[in-house]
Protein backbone atom coordinates (compact mmCIF):
# COMPACT_ATOMS: atom_id res chain seq x y z
CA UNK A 1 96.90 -68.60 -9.49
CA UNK A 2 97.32 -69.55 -5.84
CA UNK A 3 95.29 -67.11 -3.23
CA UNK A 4 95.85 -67.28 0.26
CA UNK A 5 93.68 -65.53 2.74
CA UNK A 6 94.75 -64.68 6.80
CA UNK A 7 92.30 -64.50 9.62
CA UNK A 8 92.87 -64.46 13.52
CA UNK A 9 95.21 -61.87 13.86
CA UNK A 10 94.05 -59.18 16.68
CA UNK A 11 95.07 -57.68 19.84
CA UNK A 12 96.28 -59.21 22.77
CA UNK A 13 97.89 -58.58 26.50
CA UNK A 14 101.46 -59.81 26.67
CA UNK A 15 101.69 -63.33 27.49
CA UNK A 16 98.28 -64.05 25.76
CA UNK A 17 97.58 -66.46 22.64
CA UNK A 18 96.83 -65.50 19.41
CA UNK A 19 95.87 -68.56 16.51
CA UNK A 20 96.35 -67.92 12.89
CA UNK A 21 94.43 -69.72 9.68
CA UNK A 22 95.56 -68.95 6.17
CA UNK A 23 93.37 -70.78 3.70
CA UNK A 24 94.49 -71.95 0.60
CA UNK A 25 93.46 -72.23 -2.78
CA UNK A 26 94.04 -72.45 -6.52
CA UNK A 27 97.54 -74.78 -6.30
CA UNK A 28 97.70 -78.22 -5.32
CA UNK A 29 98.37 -77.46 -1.40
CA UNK A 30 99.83 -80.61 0.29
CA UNK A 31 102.78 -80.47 -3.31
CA UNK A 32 104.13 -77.12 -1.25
CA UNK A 33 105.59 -76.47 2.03
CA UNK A 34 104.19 -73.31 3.05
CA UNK A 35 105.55 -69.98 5.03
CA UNK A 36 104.64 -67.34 7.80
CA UNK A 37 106.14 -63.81 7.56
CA UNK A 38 105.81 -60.80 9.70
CA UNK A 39 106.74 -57.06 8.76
CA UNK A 40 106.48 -54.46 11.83
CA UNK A 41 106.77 -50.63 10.76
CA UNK A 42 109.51 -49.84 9.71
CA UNK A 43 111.39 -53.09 9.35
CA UNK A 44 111.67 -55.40 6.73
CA UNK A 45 109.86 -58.38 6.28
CA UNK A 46 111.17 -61.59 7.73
CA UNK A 47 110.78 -65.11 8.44
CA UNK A 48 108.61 -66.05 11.16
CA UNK A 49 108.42 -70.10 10.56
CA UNK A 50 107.52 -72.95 7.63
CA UNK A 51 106.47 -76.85 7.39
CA UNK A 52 106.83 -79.33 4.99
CA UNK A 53 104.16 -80.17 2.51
CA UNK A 54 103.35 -82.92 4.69
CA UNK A 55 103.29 -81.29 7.61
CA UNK A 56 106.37 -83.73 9.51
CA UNK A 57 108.96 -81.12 9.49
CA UNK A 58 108.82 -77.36 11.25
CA UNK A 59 111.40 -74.55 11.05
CA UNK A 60 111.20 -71.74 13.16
CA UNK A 61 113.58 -68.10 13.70
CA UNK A 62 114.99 -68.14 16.63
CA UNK A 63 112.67 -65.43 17.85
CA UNK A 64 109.78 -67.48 17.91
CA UNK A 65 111.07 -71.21 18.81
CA UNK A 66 109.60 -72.58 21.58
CA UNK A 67 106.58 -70.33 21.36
CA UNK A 68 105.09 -70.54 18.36
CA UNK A 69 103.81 -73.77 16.64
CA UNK A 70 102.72 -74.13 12.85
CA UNK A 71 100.68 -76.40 11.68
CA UNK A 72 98.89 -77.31 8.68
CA UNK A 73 95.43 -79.11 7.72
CA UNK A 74 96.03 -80.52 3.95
CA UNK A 75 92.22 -81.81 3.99
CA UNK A 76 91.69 -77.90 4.89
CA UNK A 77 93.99 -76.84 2.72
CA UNK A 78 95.03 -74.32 5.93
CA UNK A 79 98.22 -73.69 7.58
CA UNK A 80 98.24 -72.64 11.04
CA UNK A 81 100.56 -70.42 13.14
CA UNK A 82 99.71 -71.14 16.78
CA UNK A 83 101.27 -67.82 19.02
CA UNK A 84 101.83 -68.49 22.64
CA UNK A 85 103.50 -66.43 25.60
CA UNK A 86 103.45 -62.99 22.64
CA UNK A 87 105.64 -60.40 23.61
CA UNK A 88 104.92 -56.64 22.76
CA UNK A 89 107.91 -57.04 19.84
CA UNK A 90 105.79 -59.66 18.30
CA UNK A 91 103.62 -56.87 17.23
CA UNK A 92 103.22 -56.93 13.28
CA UNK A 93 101.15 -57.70 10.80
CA UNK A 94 101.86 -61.26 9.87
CA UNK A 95 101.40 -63.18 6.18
CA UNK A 96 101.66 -66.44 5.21
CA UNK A 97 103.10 -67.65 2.20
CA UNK A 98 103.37 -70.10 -0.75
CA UNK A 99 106.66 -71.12 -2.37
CA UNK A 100 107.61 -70.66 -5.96
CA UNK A 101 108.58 -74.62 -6.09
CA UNK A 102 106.93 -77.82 -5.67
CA UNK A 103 108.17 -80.13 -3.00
CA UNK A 104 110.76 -77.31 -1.46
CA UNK A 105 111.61 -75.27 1.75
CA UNK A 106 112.49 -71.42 1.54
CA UNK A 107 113.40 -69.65 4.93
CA UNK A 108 113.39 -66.32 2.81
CA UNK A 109 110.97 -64.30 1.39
CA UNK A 110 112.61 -64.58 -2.12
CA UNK A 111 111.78 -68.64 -2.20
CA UNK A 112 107.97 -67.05 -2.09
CA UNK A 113 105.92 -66.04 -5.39
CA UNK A 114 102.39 -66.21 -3.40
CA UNK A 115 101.23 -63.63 -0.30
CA UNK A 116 98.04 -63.70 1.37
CA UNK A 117 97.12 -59.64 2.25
CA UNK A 118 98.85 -60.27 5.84
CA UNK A 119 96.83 -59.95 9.01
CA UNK A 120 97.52 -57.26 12.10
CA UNK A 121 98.50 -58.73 15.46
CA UNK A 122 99.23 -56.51 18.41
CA UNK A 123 100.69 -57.25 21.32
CA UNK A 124 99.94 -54.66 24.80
CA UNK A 125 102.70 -54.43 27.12
């Protein structure tokens, strides 16, 4: 049973920098690619970005290209989700994710079977 485990979420001025770590354990990490998700009240939960299970090969939403970076440390076993220039709609609390197959993508949170318990980040206007 894979367990995944946030940390670095917090609050922060528009504009600021926010870094988060999800640490991995109980699957063989560098076999999956692995997710980020963010859910802010009332909306649904969606796709924030994934990499590869090497780490070569980023996706990002729209929403988040060319400000966010993820990252991932398979000697770690971590993923990272680097959060530059955040904007007060960035606010959420944010999860990261393992996929239900080895050696796959998913941009959707139905590709996922594994869910760390999601970490709060807040962004101040």
């Amino acid at each position: 049973q894979v367990q995944l485990v946030e940390s670095g979420g917090g609050l922060v001025q528009a504009g600021g920098s926010l870094r988060l770590s999800c640490a991995a354990s109980g699957r063989t990490f560098s076999n999956y690619a692995m997710g980020w998700f963010r859910q802010a009240p009332g909306k649904e939960r969606e796709f924030v970005a994934a990499i590869s299970w090497g780490g070569s090969t980023p996706y990002y939403a729209d929403s988040v290209k060319g400000r966010f970076t993820i990252s991932r440390d398979n000697a770690k076993n971590t993923v990272y989700l680097q959060m530059n220039s955040l904007k007060p709609e960035d606010t959420a609390v944010y999860y990261c994710a393992a996929p239900r197959r080895i050696y796959s993508i998913a941009l959707a949170a139905g590709g996922y079977d594994a869910w760390g318990q999601g970490t709060q980040v807040t962004v101040s206007s």
